[in-house]
PDB file of N, CA and C in Angstrom:
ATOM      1  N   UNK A   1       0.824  -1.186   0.000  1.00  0.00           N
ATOM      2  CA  UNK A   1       0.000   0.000   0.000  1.00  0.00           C
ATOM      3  C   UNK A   1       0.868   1.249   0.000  1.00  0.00           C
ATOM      4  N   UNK A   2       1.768   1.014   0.574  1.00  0.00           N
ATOM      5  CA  UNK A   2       2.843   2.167   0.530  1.00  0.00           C
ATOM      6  C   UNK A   2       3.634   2.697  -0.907  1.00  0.00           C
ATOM      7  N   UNK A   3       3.627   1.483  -1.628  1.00  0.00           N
ATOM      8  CA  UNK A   3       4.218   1.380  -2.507  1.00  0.00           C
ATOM      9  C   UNK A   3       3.025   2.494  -3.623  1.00  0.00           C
ATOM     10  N   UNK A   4       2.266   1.966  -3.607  1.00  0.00           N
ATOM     11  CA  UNK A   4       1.080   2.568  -4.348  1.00  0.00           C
ATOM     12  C   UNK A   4       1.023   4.053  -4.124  1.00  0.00           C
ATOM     13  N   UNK A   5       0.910   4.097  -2.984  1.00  0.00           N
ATOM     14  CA  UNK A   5       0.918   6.068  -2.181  1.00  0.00           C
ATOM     15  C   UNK A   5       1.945   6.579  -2.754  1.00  0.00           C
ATOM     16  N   UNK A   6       3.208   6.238  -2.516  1.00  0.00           N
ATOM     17  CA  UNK A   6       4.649   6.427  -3.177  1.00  0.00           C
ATOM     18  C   UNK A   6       4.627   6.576  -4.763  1.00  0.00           C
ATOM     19  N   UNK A   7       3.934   5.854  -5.275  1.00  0.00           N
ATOM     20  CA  UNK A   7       4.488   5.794  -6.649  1.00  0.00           C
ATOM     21  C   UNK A   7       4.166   7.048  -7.571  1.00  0.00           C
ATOM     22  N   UNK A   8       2.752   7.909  -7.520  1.00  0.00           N
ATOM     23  CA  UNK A   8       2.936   9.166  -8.608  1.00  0.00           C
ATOM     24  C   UNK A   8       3.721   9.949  -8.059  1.00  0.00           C
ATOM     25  N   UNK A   9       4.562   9.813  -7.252  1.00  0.00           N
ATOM     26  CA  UNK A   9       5.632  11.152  -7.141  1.00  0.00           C
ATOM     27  C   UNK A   9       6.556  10.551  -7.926  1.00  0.00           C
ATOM     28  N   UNK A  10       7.230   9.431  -7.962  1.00  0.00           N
ATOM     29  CA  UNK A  10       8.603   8.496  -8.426  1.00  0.00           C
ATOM     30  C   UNK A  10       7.951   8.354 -10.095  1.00  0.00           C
ATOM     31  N   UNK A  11       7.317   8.463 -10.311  1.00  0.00           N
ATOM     32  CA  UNK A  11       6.622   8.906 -11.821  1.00  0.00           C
ATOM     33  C   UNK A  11       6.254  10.066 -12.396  1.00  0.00           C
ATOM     34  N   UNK A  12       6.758  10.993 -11.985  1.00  0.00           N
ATOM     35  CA  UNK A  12       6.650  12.413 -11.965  1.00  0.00           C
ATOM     36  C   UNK A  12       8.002  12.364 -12.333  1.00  0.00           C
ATOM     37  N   UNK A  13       9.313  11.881 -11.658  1.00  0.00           N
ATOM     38  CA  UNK A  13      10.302  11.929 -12.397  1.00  0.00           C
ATOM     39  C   UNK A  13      10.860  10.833 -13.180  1.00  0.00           C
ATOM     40  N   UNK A  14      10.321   9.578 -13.104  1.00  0.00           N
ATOM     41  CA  UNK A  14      10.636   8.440 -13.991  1.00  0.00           C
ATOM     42  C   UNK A  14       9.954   7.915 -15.020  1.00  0.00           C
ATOM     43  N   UNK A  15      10.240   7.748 -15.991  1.00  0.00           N
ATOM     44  CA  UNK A  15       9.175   6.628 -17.019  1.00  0.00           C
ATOM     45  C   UNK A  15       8.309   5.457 -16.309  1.00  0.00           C
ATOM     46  N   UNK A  16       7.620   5.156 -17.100  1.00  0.00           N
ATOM     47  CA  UNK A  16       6.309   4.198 -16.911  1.00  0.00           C
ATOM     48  C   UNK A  16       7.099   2.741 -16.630  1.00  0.00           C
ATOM     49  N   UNK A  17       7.877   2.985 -17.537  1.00  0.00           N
ATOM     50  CA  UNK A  17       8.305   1.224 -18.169  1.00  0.00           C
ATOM     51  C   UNK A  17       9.639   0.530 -16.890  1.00  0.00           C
ATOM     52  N   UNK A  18      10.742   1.491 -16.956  1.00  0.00           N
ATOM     53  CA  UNK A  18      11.322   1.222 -15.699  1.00  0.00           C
ATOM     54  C   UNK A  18      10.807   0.872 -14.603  1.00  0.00           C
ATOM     55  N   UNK A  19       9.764   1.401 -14.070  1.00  0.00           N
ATOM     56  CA  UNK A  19       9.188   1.250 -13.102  1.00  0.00           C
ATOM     57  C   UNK A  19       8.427  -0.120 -12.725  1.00  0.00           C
ATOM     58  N   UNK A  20       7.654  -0.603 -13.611  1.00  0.00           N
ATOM     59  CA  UNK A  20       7.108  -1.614 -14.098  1.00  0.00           C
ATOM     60  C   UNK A  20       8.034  -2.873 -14.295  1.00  0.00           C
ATOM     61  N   UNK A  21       9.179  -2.637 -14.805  1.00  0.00           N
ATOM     62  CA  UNK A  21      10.444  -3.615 -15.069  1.00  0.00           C
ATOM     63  C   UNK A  21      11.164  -4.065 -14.006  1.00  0.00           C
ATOM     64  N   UNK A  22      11.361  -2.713 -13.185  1.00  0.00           N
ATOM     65  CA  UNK A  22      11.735  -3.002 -11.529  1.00  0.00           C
ATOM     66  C   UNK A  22      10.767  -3.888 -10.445  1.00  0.00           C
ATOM     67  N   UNK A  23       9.522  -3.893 -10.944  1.00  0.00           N
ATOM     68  CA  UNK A  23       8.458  -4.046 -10.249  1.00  0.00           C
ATOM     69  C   UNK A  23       8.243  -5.580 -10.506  1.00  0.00           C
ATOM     70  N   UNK A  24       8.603  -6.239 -11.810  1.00  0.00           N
ATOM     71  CA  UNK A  24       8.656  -7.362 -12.300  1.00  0.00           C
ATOM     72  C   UNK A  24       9.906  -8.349 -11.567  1.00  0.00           C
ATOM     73  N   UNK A  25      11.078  -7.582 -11.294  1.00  0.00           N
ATOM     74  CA  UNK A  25      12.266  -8.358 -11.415  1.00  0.00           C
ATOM     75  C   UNK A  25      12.087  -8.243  -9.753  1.00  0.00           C
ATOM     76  N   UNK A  26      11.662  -7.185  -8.923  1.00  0.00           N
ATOM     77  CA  UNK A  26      11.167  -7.583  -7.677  1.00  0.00           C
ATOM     78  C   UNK A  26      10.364  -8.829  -6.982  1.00  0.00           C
ATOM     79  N   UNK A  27       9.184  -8.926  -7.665  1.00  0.00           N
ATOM     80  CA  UNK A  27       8.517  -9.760  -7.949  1.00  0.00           C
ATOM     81  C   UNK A  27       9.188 -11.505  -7.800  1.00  0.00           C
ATOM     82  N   UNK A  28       9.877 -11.268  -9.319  1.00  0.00           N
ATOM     83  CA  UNK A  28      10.721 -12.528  -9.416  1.00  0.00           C
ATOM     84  C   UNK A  28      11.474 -12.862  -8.477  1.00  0.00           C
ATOM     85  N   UNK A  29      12.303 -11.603  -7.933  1.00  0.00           N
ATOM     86  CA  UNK A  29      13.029 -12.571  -6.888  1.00  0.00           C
ATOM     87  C   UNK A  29      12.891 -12.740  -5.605  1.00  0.00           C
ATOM     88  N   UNK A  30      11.590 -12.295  -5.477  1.00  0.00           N
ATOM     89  CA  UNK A  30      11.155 -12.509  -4.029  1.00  0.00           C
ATOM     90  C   UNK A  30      10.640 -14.289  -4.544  1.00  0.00           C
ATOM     91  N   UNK A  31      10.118 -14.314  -5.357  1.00  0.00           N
ATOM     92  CA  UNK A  31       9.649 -15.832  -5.381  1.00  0.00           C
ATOM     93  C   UNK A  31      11.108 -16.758  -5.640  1.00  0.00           C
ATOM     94  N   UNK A  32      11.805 -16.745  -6.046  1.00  0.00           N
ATOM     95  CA  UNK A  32      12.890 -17.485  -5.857  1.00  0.00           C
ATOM     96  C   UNK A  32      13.485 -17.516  -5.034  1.00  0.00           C
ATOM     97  N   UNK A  33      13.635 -16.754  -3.733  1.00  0.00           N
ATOM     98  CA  UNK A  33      13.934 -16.753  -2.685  1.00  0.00           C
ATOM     99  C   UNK A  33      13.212 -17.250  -1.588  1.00  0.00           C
ATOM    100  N   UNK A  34      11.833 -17.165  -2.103  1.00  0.00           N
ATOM    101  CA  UNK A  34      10.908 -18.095  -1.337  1.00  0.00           C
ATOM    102  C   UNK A  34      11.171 -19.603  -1.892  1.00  0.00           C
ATOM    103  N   UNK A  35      11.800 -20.043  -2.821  1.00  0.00           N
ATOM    104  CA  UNK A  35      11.539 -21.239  -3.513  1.00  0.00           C
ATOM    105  C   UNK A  35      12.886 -22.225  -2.318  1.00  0.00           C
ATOM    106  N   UNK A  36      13.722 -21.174  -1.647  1.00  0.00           N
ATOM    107  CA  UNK A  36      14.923 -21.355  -1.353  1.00  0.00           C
ATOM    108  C   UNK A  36      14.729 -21.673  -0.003  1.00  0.00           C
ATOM    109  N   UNK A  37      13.590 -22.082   0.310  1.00  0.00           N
ATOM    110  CA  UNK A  37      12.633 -22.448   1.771  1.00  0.00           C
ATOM    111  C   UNK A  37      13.922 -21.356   3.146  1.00  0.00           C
ATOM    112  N   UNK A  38      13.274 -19.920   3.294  1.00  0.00           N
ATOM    113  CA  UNK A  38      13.650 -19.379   4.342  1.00  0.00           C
ATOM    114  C   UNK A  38      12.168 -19.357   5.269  1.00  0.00           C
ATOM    115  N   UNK A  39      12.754 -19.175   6.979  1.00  0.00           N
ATOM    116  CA  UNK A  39      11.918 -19.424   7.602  1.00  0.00           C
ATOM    117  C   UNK A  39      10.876 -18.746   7.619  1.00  0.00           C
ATOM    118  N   UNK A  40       9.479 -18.928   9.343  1.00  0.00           N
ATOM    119  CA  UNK A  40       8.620 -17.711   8.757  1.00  0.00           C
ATOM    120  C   UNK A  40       8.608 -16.506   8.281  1.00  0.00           C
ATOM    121  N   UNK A  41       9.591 -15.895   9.228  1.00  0.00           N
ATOM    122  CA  UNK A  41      10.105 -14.203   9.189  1.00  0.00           C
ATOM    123  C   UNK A  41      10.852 -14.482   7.807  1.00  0.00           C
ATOM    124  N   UNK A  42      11.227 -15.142   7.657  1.00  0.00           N
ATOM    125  CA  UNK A  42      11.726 -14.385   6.005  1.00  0.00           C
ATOM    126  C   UNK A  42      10.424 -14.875   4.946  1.00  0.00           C
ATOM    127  N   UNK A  43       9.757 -15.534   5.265  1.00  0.00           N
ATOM    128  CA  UNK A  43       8.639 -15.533   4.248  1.00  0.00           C
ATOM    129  C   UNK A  43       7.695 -14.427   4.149  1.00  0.00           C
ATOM    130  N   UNK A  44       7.461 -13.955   5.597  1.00  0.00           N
ATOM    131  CA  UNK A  44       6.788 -12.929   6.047  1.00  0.00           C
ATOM    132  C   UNK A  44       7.424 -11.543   5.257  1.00  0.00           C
ATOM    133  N   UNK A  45       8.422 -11.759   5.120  1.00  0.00           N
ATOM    134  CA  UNK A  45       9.508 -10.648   4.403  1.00  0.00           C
ATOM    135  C   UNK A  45       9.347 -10.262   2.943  1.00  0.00           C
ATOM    136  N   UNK A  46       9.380 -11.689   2.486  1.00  0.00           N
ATOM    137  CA  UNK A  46       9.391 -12.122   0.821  1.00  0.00           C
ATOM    138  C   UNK A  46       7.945 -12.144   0.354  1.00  0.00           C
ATOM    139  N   UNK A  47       6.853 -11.608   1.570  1.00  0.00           N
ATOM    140  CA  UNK A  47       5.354 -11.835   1.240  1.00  0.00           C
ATOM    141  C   UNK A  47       5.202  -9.759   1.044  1.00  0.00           C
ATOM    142  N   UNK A  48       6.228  -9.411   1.911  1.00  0.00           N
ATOM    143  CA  UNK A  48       6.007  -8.061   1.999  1.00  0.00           C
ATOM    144  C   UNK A  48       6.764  -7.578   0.543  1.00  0.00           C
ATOM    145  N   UNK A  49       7.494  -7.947   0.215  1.00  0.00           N
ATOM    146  CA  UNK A  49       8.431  -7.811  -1.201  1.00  0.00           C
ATOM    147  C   UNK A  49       7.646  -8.158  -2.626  1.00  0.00           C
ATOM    148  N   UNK A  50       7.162  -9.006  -2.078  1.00  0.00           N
ATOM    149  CA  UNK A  50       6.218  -8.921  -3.474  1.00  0.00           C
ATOM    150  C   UNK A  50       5.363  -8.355  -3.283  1.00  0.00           C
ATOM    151  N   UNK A  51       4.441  -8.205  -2.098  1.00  0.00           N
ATOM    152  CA  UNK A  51       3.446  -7.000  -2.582  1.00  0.00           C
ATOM    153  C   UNK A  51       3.997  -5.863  -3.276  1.00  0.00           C
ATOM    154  N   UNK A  52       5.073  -5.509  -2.732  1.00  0.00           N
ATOM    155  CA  UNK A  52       5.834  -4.209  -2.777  1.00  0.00           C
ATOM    156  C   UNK A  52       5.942  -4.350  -4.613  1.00  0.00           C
ATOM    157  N   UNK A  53       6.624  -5.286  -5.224  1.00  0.00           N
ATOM    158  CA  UNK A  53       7.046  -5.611  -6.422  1.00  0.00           C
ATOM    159  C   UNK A  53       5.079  -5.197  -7.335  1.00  0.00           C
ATOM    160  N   UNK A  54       4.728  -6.512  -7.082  1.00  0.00           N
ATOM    161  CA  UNK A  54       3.100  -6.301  -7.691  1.00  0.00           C
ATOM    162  C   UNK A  54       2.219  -4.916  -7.487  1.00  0.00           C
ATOM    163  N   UNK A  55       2.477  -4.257  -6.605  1.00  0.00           N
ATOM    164  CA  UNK A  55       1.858  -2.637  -6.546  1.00  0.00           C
ATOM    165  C   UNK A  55       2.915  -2.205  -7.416  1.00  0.00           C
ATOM    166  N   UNK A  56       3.927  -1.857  -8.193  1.00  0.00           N
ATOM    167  CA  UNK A  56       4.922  -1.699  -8.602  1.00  0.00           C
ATOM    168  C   UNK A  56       4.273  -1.965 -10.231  1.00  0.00           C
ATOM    169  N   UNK A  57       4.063  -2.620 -10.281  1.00  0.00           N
ATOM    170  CA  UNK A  57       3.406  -3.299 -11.748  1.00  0.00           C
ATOM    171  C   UNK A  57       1.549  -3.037 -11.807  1.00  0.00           C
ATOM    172  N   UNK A  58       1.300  -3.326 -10.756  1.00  0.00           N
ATOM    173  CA  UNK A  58      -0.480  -2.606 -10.798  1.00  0.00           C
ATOM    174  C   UNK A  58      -0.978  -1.531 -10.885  1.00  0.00           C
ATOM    175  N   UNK A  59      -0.344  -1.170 -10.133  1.00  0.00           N
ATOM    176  CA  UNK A  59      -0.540   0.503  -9.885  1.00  0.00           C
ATOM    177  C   UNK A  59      -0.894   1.387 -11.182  1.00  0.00           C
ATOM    178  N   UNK A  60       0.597   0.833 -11.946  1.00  0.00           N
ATOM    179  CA  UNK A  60       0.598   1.652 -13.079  1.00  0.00           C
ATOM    180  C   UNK A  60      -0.485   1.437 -14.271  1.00  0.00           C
ATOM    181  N   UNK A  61      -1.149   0.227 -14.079  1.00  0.00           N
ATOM    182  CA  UNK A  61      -2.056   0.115 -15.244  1.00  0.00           C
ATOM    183  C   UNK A  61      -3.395   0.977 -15.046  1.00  0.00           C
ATOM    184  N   UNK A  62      -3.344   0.937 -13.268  1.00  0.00           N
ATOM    185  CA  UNK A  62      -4.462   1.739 -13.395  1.00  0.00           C
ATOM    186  C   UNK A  62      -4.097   3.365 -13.748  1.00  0.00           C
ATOM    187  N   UNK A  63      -3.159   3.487 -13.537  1.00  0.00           N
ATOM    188  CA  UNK A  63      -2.829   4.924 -14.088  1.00  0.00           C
ATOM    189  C   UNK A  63      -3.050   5.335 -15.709  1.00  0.00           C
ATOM    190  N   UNK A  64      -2.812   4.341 -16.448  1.00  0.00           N
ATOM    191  CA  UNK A  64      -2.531   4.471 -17.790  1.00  0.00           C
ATOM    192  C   UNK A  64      -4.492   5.336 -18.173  1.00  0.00           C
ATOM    193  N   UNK A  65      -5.346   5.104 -17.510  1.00  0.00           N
ATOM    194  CA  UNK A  65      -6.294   5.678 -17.460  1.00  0.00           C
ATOM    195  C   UNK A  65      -6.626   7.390 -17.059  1.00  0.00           C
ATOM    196  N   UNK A  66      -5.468   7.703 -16.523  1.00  0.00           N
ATOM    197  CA  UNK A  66      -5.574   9.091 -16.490  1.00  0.00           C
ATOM    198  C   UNK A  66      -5.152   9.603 -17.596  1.00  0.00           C
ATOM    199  N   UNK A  67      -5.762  11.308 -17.698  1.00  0.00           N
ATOM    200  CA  UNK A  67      -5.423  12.401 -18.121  1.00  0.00           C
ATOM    201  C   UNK A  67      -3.971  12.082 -18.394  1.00  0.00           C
ATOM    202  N   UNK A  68      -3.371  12.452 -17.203  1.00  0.00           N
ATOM    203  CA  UNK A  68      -2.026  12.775 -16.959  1.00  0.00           C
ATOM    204  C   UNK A  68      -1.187  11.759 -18.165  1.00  0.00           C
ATOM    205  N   UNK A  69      -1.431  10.344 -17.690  1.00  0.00           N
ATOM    206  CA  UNK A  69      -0.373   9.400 -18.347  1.00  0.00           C
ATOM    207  C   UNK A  69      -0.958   9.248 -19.765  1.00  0.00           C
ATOM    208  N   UNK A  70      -2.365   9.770 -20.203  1.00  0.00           N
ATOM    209  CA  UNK A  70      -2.782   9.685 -21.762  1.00  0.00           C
ATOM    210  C   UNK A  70      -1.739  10.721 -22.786  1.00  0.00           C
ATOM    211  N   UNK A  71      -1.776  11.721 -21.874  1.00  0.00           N
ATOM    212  CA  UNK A  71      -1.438  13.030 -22.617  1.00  0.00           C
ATOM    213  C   UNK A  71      -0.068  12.882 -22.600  1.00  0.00           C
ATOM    214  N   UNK A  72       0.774  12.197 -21.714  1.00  0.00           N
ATOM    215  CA  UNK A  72       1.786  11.943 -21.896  1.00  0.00           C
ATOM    216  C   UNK A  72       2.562  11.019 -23.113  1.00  0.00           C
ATOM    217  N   UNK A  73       1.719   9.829 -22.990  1.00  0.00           N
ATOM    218  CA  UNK A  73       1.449   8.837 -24.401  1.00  0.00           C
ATOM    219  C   UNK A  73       1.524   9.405 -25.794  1.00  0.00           C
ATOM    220  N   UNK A  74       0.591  10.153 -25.800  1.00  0.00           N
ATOM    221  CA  UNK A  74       0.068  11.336 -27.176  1.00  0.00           C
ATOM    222  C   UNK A  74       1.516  12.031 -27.035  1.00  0.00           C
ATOM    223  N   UNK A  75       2.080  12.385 -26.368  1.00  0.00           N
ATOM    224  CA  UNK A  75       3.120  13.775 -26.825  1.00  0.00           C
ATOM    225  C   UNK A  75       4.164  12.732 -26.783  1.00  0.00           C
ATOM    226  N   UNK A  76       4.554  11.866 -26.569  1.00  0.00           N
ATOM    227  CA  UNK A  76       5.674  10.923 -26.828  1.00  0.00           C
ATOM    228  C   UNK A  76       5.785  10.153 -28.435  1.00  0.00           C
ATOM    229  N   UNK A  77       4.232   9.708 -28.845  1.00  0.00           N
ATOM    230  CA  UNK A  77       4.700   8.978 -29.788  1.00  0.00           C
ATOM    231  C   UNK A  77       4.182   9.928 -31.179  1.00  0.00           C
ATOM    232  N   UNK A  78       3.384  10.656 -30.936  1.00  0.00           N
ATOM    233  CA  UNK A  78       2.871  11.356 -32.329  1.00  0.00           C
ATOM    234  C   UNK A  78       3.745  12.565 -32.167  1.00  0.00           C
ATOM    235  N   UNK A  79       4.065  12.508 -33.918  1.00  0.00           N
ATOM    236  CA  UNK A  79       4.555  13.625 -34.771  1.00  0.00           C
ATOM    237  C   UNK A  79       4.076  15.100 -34.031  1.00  0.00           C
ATOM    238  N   UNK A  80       5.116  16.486 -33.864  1.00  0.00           N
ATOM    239  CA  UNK A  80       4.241  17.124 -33.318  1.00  0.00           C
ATOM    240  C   UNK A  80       3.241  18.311 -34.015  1.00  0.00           C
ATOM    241  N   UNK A  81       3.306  17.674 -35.731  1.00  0.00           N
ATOM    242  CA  UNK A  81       2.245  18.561 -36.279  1.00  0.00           C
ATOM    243  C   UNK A  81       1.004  17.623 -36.665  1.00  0.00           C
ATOM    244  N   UNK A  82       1.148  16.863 -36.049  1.00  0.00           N
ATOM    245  CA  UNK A  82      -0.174  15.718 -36.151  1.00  0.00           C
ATOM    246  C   UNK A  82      -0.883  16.018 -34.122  1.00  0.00           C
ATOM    247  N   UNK A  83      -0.587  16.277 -33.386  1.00  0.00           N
ATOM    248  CA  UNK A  83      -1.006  16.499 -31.980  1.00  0.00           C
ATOM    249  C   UNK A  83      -2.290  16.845 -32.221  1.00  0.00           C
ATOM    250  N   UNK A  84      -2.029  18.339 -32.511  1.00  0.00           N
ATOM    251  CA  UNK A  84      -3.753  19.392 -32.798  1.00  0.00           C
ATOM    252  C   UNK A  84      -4.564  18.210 -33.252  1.00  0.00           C
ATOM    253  N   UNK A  85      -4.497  17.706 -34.421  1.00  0.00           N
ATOM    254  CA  UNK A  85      -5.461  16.582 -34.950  1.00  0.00           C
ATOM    255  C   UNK A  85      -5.951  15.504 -34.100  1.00  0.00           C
ATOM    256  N   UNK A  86      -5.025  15.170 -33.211  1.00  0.00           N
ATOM    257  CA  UNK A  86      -5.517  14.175 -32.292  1.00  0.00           C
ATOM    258  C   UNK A  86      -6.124  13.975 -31.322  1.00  0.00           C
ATOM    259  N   UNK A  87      -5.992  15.754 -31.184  1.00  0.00           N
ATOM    260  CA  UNK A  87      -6.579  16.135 -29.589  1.00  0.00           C
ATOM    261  C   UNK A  87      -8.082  16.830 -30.395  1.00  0.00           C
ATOM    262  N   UNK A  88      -8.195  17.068 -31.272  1.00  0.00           N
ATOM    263  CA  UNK A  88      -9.871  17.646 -31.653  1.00  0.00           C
ATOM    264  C   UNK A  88     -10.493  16.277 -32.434  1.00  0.00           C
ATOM    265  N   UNK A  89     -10.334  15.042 -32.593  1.00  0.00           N
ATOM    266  CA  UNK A  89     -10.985  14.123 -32.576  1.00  0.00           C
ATOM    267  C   UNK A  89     -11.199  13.429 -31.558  1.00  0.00           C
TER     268      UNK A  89
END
């Protein structure tokens, strides 16, 4: 949950995709480290790490629904004398 609260500031100065990539490889190695049978407290650990990882990767999809991260989309990949056109359709 923290991770989630945290994250539109750390996206304010970072890309989408890093974030998401970090959030993946978190993920991963909390489960391989669980695979590596540590006790409760470290499972308890590796349960908190992947949440941390999966808000990391969730978060952002629901974002992709804002304003903010649309308009960002639009000014990244379109030409910028094609914009006007895209934004009055």
């Amino acid at each position: 949950m923290l991770v989630a609260v945290l994250l539109p500031k750390v996206l304010d100065r970072l890309p989408e995709r890093p974030v998401m990539l970090l959030g993946g490889v978190i993920m991963a190695l909390s489960l391989y480290l669980g695979w590596l049978g540590p006790s409760f407290a470290g499972l308890v650990g590796l349960w908190l790490l992947l949440g941390a990882g999966a808000s990391m990767v969730m978060t952002l999809q629901g974002a992709c629904s804002s304003v903010r991260a649309r308009r960002r989309i639009v000014q990244r990949y379109l030409l910028p004398n094609s914009r006007c056109h895209t934004v009055a359709g």
